[in-house]
N, C-alpha and C. Protein backbone atom coordinates (compact mmCIF):
# COMPACT_ATOMS: atom_id res chain seq x y z
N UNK A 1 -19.03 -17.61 -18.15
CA UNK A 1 -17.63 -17.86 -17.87
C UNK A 1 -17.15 -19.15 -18.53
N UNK A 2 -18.31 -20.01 -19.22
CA UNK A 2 -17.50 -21.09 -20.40
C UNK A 2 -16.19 -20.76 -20.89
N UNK A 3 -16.20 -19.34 -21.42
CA UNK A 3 -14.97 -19.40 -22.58
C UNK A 3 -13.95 -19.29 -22.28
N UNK A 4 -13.02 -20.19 -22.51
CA UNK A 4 -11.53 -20.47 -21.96
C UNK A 4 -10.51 -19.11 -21.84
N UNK A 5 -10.99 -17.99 -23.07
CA UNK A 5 -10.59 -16.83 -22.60
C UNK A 5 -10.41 -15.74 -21.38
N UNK A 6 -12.17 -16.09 -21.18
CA UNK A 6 -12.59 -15.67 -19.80
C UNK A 6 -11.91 -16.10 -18.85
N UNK A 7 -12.06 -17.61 -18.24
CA UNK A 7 -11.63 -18.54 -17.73
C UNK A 7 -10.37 -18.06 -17.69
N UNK A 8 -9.35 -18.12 -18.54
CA UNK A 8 -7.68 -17.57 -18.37
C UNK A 8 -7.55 -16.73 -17.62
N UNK A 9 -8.43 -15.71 -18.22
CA UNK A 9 -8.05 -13.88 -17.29
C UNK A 9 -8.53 -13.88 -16.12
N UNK A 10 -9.87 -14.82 -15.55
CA UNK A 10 -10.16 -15.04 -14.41
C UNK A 10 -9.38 -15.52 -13.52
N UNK A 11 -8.79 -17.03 -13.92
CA UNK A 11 -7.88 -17.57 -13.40
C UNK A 11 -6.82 -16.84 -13.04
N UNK A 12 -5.77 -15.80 -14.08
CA UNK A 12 -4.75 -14.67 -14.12
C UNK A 12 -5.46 -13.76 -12.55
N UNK A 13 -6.23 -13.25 -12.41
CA UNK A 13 -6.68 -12.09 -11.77
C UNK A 13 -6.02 -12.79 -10.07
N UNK A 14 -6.27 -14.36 -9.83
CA UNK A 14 -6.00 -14.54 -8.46
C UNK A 14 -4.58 -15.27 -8.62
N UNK A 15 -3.80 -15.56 -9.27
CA UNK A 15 -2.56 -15.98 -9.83
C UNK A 15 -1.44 -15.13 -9.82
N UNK A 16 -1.40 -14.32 -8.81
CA UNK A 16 -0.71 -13.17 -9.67
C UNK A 16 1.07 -13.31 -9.69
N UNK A 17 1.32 -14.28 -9.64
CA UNK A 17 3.16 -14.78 -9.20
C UNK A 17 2.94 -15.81 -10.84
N UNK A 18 1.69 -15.46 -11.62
CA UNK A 18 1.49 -16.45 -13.05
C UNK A 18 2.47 -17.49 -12.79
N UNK A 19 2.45 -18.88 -11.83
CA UNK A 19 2.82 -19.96 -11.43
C UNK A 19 2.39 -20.85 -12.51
N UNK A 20 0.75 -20.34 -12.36
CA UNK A 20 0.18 -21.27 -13.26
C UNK A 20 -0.79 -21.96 -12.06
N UNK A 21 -0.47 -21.73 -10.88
CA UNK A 21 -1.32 -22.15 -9.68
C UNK A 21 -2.05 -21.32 -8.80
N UNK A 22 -3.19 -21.18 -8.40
CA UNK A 22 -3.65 -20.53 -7.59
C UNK A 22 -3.27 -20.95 -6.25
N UNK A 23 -2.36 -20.26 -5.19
CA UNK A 23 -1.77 -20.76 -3.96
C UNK A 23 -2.46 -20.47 -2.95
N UNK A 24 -2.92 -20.99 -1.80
CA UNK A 24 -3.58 -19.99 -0.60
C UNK A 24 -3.29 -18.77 0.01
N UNK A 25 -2.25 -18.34 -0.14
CA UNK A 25 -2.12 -16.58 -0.05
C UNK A 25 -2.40 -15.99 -1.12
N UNK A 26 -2.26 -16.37 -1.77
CA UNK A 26 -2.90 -15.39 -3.62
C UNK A 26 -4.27 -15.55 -3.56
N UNK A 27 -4.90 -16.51 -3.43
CA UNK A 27 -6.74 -16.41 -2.72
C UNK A 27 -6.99 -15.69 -1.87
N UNK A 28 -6.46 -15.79 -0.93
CA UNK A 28 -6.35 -14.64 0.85
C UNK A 28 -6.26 -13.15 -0.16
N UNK A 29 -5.23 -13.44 -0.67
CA UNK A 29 -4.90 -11.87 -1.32
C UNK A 29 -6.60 -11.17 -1.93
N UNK A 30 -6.65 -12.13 -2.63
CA UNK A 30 -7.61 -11.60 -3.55
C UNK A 30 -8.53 -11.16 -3.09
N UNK A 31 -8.92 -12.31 -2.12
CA UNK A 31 -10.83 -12.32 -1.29
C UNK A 31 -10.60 -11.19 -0.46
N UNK A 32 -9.10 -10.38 0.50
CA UNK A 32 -9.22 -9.14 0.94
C UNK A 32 -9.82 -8.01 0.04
N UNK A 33 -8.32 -8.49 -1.26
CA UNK A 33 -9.15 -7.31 -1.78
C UNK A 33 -11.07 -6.91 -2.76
N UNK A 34 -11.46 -8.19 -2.50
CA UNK A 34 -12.99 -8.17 -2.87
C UNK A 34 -13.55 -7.78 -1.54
N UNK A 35 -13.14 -7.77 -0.13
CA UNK A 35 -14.15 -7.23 0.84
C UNK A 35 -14.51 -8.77 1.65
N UNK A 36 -13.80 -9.59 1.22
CA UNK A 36 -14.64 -10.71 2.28
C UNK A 36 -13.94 -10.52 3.61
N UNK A 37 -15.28 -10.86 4.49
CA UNK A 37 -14.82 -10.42 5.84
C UNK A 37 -13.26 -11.63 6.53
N UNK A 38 -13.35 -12.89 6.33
CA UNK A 38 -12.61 -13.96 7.41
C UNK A 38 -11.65 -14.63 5.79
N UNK A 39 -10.86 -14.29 5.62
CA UNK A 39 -10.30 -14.09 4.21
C UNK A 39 -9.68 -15.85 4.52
N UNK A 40 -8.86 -16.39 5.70
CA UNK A 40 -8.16 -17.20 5.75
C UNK A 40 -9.09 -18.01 5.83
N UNK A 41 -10.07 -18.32 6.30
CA UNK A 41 -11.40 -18.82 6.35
C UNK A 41 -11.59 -19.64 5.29
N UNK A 42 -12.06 -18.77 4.40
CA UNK A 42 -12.87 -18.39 3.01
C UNK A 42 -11.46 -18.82 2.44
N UNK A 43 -10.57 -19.00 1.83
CA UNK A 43 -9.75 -19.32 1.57
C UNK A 43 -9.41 -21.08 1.32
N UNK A 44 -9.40 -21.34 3.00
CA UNK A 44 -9.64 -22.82 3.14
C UNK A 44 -10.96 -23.43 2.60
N UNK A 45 -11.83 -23.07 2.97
CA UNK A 45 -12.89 -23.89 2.54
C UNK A 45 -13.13 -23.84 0.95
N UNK A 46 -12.95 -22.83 0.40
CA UNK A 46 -12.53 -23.09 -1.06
C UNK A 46 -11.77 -23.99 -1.52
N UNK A 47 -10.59 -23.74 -0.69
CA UNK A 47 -9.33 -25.09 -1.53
C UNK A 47 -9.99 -26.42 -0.97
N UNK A 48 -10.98 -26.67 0.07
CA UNK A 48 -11.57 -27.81 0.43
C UNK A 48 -12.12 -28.46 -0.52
N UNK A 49 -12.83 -27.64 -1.14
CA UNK A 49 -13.64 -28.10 -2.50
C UNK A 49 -13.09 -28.24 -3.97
N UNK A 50 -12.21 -26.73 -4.28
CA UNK A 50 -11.61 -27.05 -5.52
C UNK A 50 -10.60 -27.77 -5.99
N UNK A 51 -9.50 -27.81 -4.83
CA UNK A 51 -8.20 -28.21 -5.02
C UNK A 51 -8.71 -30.16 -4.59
N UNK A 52 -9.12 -30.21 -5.75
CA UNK A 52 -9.25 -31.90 -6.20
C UNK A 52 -7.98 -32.86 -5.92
N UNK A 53 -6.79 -32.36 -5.84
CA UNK A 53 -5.85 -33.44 -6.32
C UNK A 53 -5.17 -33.61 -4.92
N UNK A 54 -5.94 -32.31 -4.17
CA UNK A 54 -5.39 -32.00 -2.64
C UNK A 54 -3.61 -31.80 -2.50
N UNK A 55 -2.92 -30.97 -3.55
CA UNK A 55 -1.80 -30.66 -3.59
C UNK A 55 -1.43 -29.10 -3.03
N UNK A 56 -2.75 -28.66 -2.12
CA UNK A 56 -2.27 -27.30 -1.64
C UNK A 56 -2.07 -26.30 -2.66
N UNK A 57 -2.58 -26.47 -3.91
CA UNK A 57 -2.64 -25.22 -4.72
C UNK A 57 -3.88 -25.68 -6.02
N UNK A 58 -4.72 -24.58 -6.21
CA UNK A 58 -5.72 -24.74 -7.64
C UNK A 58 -4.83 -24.89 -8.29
N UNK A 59 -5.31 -25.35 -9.49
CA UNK A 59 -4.26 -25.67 -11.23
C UNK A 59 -5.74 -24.97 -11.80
N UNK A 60 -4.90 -24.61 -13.04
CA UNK A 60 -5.79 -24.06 -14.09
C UNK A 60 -7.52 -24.89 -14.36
N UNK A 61 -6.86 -26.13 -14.04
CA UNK A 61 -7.88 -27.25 -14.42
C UNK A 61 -8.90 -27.25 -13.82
N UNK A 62 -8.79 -27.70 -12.60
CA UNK A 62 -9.19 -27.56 -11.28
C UNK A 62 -10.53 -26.28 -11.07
N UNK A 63 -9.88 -24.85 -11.72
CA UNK A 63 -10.46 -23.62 -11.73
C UNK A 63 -11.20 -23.98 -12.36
N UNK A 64 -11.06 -24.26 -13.69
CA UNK A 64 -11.82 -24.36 -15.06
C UNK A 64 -13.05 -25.25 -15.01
N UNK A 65 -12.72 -26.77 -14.10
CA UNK A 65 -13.85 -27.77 -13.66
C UNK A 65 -15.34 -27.25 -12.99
N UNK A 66 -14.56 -26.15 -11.98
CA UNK A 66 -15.14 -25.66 -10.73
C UNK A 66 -16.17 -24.64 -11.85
N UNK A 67 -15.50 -23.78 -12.35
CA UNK A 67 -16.65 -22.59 -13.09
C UNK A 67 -17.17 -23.26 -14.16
N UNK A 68 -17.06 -24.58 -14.99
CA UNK A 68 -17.70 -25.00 -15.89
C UNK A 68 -18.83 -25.58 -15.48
N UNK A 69 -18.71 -26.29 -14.38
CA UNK A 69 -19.65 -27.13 -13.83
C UNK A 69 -20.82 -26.19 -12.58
N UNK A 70 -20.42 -24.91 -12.57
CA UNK A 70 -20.94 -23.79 -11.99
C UNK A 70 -21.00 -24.20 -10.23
N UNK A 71 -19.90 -24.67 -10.06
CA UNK A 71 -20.04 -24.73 -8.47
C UNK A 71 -20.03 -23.37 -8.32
N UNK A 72 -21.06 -22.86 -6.80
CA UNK A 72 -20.87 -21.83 -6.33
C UNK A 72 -19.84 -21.69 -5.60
N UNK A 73 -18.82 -20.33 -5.17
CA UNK A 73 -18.33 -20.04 -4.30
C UNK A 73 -18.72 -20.29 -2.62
N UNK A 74 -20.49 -20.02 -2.90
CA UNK A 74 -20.70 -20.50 -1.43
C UNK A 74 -20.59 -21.95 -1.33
N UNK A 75 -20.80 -22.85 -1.97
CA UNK A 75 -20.79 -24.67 -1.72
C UNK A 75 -19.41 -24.53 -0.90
N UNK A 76 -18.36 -24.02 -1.98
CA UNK A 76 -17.37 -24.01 -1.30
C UNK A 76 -16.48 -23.22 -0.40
N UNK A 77 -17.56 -22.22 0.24
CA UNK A 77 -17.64 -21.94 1.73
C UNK A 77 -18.59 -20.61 1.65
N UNK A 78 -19.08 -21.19 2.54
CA UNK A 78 -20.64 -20.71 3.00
C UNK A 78 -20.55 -19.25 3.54
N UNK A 79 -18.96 -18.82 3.76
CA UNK A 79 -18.38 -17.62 4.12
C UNK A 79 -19.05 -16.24 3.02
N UNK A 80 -18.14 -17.11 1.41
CA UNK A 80 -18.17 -16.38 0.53
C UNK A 80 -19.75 -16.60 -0.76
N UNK A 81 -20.32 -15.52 -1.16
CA UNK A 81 -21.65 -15.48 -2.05
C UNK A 81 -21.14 -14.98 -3.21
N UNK A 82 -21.85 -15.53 -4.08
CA UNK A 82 -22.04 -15.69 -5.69
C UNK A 82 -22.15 -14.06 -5.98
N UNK A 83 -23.03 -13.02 -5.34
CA UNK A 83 -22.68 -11.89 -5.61
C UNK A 83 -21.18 -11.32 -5.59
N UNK A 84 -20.46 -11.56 -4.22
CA UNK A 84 -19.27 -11.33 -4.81
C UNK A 84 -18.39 -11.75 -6.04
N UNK A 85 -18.85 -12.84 -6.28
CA UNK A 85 -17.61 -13.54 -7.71
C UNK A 85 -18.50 -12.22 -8.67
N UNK A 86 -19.70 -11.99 -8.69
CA UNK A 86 -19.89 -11.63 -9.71
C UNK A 86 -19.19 -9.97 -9.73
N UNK A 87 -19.07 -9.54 -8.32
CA UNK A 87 -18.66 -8.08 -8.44
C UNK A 87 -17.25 -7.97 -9.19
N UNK A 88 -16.70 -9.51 -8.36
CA UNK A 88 -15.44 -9.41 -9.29
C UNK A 88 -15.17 -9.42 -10.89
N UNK A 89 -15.91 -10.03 -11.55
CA UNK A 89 -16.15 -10.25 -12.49
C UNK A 89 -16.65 -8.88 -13.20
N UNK A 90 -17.43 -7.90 -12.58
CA UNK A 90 -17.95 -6.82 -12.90
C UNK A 90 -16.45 -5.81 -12.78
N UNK A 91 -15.82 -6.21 -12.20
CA UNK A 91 -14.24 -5.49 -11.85
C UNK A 91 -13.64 -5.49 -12.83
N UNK A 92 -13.29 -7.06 -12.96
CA UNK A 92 -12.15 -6.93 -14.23
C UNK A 92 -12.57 -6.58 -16.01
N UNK A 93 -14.13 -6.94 -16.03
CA UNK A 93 -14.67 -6.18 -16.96
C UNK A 93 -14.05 -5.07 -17.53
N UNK A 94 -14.15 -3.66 -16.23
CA UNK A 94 -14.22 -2.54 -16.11
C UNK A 94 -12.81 -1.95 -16.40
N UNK A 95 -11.77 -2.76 -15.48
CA UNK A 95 -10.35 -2.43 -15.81
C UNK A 95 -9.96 -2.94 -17.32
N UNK A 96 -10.95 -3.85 -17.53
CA UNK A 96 -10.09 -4.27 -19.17
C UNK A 96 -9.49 -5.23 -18.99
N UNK A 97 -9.50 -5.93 -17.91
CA UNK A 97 -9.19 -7.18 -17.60
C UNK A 97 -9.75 -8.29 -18.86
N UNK A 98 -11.28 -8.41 -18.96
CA UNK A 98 -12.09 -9.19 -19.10
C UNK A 98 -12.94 -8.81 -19.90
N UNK A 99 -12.94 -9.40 -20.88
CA UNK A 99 -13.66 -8.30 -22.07
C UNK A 99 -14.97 -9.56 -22.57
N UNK A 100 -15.89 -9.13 -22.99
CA UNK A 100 -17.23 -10.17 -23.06
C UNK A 100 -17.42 -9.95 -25.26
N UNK A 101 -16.68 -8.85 -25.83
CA UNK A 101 -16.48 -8.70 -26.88
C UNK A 101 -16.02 -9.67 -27.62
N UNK A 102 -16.11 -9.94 -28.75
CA UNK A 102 -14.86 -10.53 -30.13
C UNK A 102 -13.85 -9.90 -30.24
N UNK A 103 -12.11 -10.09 -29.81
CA UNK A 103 -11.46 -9.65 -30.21
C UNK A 103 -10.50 -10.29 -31.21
């Protein structure tokens, strides 16, 4: 997930109002639709960890720090596991979201 391409469409996938910010209901949104059980939960304790600047929303940056530096999802809450990011990741693959090719 280095490549800033990736990184974009990843970032895009929980963004979906493309603010440019990941907000805490667009996370809630997302982590329902991946299957996590306590979504508002899992939600918070994420923005505990990622949202660095503590302005109540991820920035692109923020995202980009977090997956470069390979924090897990669980560090930042013990709710959510690294298998799920990856199912997601196996998701947007599939839809064409996320392509691992040269285009």
């Amino acid at each position: 997930m280095a490549h800033d391409e990736h990184l974009q469409k990843a970032f895009s996938y929980f963004d979906k109002d493309g603010n440019g910010y990941i907000e805490p209901e667009e996370l809630r949104d997302a982590l329902m639709e991946d299957g996590a059980d306590d979504c508002t939960n899992v939600a918070n304790d994420i923005f505990q960890e990622v949202d660095t600047d503590k302005d109540g929303k991820i920035s692109y940056d923020e995202f980009a720090a977090m997956m470069k530096t390979e924090t897990d999802w669980r560090k930042a809450s013990r709710h959510y596991s690294r298998g799920r990011f990856n199912s997601l990741s196996i998701k947007l693959m599939k839809d064409g979201s996320l392509s691992l090719g040269n285009e």
